[in-house]
C-alpha atoms as a PDB file:
ATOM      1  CA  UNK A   1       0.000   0.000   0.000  1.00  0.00           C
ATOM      2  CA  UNK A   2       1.187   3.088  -0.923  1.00  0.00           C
ATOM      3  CA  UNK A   3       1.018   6.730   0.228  1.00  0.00           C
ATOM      4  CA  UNK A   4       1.243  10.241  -1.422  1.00  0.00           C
ATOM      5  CA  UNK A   5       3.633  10.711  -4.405  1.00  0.00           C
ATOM      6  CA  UNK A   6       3.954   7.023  -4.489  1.00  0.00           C
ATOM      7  CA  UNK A   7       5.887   6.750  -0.645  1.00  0.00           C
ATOM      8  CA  UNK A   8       5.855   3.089   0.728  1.00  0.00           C
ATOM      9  CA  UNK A   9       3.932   2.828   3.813  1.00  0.00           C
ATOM     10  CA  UNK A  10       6.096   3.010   6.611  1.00  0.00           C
ATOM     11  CA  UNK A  11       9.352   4.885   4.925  1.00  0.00           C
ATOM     12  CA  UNK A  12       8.308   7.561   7.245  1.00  0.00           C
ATOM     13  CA  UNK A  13       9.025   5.781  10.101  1.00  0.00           C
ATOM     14  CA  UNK A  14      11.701   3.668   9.102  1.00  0.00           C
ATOM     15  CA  UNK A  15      13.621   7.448   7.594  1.00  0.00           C
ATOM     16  CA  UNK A  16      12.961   8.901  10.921  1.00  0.00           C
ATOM     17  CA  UNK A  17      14.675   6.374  12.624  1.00  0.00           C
ATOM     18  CA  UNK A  18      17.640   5.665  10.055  1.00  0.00           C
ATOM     19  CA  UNK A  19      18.390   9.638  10.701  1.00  0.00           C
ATOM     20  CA  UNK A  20      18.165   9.082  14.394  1.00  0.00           C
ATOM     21  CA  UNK A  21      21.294   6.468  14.026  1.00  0.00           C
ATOM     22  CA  UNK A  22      23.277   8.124  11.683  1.00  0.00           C
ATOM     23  CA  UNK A  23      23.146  11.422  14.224  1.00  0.00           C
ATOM     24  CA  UNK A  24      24.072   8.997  17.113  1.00  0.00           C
ATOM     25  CA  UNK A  25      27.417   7.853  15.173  1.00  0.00           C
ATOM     26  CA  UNK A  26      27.977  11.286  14.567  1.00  0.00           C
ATOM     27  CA  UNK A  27      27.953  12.111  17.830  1.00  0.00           C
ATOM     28  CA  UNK A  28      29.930   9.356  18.847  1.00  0.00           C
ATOM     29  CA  UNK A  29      32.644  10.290  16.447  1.00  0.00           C
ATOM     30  CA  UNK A  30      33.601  13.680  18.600  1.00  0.00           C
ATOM     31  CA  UNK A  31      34.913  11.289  20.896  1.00  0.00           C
ATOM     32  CA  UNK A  32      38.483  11.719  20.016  1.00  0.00           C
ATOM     33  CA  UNK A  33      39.102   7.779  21.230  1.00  0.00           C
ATOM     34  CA  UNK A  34      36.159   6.352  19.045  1.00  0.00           C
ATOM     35  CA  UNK A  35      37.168   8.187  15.887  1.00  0.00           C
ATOM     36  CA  UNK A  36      40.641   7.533  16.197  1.00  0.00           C
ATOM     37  CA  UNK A  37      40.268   4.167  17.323  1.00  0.00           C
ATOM     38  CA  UNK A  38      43.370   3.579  19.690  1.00  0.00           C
ATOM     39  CA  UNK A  39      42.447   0.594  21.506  1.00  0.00           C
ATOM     40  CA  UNK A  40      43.902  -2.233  19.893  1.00  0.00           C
ATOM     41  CA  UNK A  41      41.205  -4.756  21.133  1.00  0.00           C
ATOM     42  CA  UNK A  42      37.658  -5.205  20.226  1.00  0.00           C
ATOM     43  CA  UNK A  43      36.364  -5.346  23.834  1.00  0.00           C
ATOM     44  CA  UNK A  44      38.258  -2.036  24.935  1.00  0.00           C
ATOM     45  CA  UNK A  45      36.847  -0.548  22.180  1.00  0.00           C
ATOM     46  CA  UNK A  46      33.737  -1.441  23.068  1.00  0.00           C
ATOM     47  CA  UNK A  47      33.881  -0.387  26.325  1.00  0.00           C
ATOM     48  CA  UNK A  48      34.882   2.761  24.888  1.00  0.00           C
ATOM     49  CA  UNK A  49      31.803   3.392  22.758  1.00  0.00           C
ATOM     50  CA  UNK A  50      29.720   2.422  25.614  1.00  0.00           C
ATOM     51  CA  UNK A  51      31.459   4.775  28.120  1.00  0.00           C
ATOM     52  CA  UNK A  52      30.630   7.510  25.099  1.00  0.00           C
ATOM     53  CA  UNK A  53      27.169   6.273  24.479  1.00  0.00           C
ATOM     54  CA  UNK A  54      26.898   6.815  28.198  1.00  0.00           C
ATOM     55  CA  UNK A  55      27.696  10.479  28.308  1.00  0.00           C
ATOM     56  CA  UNK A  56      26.239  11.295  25.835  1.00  0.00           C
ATOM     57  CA  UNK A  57      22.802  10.207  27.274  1.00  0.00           C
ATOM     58  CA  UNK A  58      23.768  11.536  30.192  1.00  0.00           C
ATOM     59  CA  UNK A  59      24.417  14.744  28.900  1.00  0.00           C
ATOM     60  CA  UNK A  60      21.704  17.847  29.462  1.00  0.00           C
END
């Protein structure tokens, strides 16, 4: 089923929350350790993303 202009149900939804990851990463990436990517092992660098995930919903 299709909407206006020929839209697929549900792009809406499913664009809405493709931009919501995309400005996540971005965010993510002015962590200076996640973009540069200094840890030499997966599960530090994990833990690093996390930490960063963390402030930044912590954040105000």
């Amino acid at each position: 089923m299709a909407t206006r202009a020929g839209t697929p149900a549900g792009f809406e939804t499913i664009y809405k929350r493709r931009s919501e990851v995309e400005r996540t990463i971005d965010r993510l990436k002015n962590f200076r350790a996640v973009a540069t990517r200094y840890d030499e092992r997966a599960y530090v660098f994990h833990g690093t993303v996390t930490v960063a995930a963390i402030r930044l919903r912590l954040r105000p």
